[in-house]
Protein backbone atom coordinates (compact mmCIF):
# COMPACT_ATOMS: atom_id res chain seq x y z
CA UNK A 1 3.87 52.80 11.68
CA UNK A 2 0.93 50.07 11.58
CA UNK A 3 0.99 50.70 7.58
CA UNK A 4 4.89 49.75 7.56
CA UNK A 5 4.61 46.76 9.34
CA UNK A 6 1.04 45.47 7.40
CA UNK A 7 3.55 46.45 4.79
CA UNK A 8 6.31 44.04 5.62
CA UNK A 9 4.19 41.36 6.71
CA UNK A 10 1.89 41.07 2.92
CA UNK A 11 5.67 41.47 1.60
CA UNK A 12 7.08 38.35 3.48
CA UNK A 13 3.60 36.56 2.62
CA UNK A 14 4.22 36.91 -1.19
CA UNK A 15 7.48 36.10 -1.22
CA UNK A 16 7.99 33.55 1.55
CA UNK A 17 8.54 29.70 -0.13
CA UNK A 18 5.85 27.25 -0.73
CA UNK A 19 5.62 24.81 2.03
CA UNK A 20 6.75 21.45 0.64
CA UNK A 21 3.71 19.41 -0.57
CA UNK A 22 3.41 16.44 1.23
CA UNK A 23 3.49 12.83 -1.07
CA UNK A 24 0.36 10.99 -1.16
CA UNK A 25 -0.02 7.38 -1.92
CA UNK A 26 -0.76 4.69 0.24
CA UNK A 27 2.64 3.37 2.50
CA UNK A 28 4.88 0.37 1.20
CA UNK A 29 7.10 -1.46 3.96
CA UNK A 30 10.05 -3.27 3.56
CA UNK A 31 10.50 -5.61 6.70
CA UNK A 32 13.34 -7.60 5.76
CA UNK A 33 16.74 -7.65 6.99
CA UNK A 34 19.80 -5.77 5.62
CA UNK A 35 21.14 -7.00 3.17
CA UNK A 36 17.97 -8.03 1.14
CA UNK A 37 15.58 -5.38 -0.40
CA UNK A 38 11.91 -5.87 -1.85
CA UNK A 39 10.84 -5.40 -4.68
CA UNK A 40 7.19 -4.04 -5.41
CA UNK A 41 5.34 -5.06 -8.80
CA UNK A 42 2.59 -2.84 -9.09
CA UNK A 43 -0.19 -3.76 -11.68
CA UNK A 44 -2.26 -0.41 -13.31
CA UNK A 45 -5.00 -1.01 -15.81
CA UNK A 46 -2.58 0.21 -18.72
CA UNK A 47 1.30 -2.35 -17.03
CA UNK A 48 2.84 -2.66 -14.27
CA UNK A 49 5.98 -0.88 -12.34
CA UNK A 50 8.55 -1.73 -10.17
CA UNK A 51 9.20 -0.28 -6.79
CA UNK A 52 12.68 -0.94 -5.19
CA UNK A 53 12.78 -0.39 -0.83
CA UNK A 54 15.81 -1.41 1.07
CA UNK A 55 15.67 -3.31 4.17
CA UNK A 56 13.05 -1.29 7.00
CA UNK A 57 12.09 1.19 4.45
CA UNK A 58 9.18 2.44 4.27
CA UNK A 59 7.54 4.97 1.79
CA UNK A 60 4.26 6.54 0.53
CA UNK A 61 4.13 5.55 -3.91
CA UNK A 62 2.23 8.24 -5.20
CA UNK A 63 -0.03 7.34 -8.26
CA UNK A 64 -1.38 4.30 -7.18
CA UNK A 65 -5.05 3.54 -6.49
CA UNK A 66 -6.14 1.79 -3.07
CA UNK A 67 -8.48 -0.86 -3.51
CA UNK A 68 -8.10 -1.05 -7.30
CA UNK A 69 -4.45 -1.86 -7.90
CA UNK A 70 -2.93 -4.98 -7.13
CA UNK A 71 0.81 -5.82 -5.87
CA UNK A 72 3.49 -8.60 -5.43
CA UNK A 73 6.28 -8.32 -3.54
CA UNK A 74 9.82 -10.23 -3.73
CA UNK A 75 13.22 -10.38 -1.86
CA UNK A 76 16.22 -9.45 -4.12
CA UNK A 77 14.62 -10.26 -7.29
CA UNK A 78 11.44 -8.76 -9.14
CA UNK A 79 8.44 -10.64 -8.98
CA UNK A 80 6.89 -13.03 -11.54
CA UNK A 81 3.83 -11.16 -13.76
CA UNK A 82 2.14 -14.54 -12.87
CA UNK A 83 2.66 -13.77 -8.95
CA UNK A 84 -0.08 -13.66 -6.67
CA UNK A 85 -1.34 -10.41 -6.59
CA UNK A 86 -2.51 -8.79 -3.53
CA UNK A 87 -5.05 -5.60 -3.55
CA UNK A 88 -2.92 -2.32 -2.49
CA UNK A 89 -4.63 -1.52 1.21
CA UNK A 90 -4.98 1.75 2.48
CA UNK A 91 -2.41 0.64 5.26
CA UNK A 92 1.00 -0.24 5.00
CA UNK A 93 1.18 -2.72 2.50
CA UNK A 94 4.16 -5.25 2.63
């Protein structure tokens, strides 16, 4: 009986799902009102992206770097490549 159920239990093990992987990056907040959303340029050695959060998002970006990548944020429109660029903090960043 104890062979059945160490059995079972190496059975479930190798077929039970992945837990989901949790998203790392550091956090992005959007703390304007609804309608308006803000949009995140985020500059990389190689460009920049965009990063689109609707009013009291927040959310973890993964592939960014904290204290070597820079960001701008604007309400309902992207920001300028000539913004003023702020360094991406390892707290929320807004």
């Amino acid at each position: 009986m104890k062979h059945v159920v160490l059995l079972f239990v190496a059975a479930l093990a190798v077929w039970a799902p992945a837990p989901a992987a949790a998203v790392e990056g550091p956090l992005f907040s959007c703390a304007q009102r609804a309608p308006n959303v803000c949009r995140f340029r985020i500059f990389f050695p190689g460009g920049d992206r965009i990063v689109v959060l609707a009013a009291g998002m927040k959310q973890k970006v993964p592939g960014i770097t904290v204290g070597q990548d820079y960001y701008c944020v604007g309400v309902n429109q992207n920001p300028s490549w000539t913004c003023a660029r702020k360094l991406v903090a390892a707290t929320t960043n807004s």
